[in-house]
C-alpha atoms as a PDB file:
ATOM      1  CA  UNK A   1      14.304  -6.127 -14.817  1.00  0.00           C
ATOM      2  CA  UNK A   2      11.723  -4.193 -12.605  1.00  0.00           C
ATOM      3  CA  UNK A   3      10.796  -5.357  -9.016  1.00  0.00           C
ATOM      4  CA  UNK A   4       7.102  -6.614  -8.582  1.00  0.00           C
ATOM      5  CA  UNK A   5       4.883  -3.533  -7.162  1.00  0.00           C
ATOM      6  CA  UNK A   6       2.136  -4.407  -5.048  1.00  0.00           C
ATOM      7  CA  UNK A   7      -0.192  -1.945  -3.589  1.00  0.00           C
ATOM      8  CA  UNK A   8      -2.517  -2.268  -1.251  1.00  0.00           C
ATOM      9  CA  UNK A   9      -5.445   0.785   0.359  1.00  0.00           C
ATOM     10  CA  UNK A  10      -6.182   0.904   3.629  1.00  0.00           C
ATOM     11  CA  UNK A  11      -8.369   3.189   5.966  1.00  0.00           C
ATOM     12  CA  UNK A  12      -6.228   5.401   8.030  1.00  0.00           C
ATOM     13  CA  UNK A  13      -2.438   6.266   8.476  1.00  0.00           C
ATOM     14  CA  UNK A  14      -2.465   4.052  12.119  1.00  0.00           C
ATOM     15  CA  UNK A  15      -3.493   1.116   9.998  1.00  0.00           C
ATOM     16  CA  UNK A  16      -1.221   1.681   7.157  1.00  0.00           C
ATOM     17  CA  UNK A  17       1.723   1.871   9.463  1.00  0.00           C
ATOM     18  CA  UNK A  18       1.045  -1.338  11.009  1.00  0.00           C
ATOM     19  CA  UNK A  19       0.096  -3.418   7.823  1.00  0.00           C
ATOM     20  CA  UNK A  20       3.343  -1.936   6.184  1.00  0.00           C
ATOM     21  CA  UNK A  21       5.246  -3.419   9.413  1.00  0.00           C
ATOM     22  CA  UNK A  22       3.494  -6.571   8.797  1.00  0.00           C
ATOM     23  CA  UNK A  23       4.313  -6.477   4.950  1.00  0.00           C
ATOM     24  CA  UNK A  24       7.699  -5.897   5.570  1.00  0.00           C
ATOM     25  CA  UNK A  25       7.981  -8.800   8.898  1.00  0.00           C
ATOM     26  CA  UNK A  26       6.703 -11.447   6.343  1.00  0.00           C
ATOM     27  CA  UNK A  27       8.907 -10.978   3.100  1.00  0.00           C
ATOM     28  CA  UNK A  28      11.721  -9.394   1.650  1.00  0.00           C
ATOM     29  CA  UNK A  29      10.232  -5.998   0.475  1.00  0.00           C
ATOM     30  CA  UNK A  30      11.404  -2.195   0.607  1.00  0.00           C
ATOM     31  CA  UNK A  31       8.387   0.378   0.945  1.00  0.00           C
ATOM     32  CA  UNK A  32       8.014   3.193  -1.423  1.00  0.00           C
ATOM     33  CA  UNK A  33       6.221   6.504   0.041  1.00  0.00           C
ATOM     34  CA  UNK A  34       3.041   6.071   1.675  1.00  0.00           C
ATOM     35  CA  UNK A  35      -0.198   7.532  -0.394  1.00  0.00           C
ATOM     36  CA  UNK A  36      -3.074   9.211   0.559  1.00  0.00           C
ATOM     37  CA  UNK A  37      -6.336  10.097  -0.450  1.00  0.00           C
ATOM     38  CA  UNK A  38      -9.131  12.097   0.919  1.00  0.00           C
ATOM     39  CA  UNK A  39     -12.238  10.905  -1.199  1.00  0.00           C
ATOM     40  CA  UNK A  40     -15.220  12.677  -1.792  1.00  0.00           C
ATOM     41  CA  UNK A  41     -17.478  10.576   0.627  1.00  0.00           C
ATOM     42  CA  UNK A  42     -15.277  10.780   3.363  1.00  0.00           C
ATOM     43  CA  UNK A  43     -17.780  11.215   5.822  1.00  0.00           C
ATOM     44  CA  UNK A  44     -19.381   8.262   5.165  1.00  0.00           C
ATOM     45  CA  UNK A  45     -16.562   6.080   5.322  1.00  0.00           C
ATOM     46  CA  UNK A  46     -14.988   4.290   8.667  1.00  0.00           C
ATOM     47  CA  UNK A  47     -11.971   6.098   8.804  1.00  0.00           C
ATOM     48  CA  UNK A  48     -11.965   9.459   6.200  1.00  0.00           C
ATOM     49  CA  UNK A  49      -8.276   9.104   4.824  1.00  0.00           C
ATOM     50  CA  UNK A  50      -7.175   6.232   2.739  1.00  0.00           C
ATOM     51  CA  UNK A  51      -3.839   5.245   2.420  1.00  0.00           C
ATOM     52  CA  UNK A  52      -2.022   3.494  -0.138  1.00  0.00           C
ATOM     53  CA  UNK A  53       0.867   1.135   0.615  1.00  0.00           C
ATOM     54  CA  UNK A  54       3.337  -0.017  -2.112  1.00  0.00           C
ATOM     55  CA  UNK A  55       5.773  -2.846  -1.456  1.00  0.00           C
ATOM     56  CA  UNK A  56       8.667  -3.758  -4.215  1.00  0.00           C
ATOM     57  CA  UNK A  57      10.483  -7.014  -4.404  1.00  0.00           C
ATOM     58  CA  UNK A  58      10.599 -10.077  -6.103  1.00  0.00           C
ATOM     59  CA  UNK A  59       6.818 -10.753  -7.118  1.00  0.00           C
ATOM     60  CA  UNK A  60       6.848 -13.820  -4.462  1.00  0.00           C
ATOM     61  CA  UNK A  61       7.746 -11.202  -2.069  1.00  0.00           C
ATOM     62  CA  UNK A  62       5.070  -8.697  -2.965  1.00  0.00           C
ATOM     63  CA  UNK A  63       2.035 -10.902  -2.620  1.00  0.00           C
ATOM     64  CA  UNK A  64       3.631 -12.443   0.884  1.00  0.00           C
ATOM     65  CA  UNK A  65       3.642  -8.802   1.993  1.00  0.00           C
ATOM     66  CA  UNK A  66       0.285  -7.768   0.488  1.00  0.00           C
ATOM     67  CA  UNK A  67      -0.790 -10.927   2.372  1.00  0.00           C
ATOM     68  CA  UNK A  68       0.440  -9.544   5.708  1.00  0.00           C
ATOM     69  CA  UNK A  69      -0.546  -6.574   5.533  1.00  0.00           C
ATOM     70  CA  UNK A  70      -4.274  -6.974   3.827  1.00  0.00           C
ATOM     71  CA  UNK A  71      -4.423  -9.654   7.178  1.00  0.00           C
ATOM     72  CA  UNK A  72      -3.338  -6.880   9.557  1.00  0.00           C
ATOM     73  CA  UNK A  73      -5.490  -4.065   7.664  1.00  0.00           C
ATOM     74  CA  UNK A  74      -8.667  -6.345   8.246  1.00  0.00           C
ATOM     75  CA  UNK A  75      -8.300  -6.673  11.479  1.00  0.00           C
ATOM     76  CA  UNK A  76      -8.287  -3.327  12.221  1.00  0.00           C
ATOM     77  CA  UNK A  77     -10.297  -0.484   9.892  1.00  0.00           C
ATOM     78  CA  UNK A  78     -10.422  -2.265   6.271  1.00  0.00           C
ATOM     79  CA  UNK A  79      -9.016  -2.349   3.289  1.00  0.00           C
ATOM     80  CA  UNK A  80     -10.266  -0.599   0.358  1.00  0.00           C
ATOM     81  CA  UNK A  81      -8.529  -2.421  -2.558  1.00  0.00           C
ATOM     82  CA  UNK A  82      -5.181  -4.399  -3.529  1.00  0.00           C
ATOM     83  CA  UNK A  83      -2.812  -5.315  -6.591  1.00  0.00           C
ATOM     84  CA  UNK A  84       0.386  -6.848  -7.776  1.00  0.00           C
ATOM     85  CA  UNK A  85       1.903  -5.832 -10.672  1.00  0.00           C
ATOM     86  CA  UNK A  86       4.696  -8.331 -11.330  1.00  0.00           C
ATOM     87  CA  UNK A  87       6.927  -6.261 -13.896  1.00  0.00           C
ATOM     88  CA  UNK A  88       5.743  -2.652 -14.214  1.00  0.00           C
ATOM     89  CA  UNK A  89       6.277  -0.462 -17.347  1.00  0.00           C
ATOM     90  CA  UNK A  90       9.104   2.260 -17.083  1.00  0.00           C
ATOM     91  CA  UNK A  91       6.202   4.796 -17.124  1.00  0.00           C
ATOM     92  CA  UNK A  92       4.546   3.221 -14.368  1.00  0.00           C
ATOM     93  CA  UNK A  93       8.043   2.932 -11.982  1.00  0.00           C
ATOM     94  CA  UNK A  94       7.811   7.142 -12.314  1.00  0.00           C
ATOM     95  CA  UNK A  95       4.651   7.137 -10.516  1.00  0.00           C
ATOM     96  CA  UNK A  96       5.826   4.749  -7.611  1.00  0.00           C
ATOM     97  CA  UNK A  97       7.919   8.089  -5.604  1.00  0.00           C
ATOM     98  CA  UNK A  98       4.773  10.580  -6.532  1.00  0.00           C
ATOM     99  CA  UNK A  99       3.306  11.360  -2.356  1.00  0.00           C
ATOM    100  CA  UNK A 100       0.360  13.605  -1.613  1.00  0.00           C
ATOM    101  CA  UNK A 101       1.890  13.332   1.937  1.00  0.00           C
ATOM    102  CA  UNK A 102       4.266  15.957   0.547  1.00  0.00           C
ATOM    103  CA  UNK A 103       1.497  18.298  -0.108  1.00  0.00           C
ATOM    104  CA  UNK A 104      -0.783  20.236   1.944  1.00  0.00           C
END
């Protein structure tokens, strides 16, 4: 059976670094590759990048970590959206590795 996904979008790489520490200091999760996205209205946003955190573990896992780290996230620049998906599809696992971190 799949491990629970959850996901969670936060402004900034600073602010994704220290909700995934967060994530990861309240439950028993791995990380899969950080996300990001440059959006259109960038400029009018607090911080211009997003990026988007995935935890994996058992689904009670996942939401303590999405928990964590959507606590952490607020406190700092924001977060832009969240979601646990408790047993993803094989189709969706393939897209858990794809980075834009790894392009320029």
């Amino acid at each position: 059976m799949a491990q629970a996904a959850g996901i969670i979008e936060v402004f900034g790489l600073a602010t994704a670094f220290a909700a995934a520490d967060a994530g990861c200091k309240a439950a028993d999760v791995k990380l899969e590759p950080f996300d990001r996205n440059k959006p259109a209205n960038a400029d009018a946003l607090p911080v211009p990048l997003i990026v988007c955190i995935k935890f994996r573990g058992s689904v009670e896992d996942v939401k303590a970590a999405v928990e964590a780290a959507q606590e952490t996230a607020e406190s700092l620049t924001g977060v832009v959206s969240k979601h646990i998906i408790s047993g993803p599809e094989e189709d969706t696992e393939m897209m858990f590795g794809l980075n834009a971190f790894d392009k320029s």
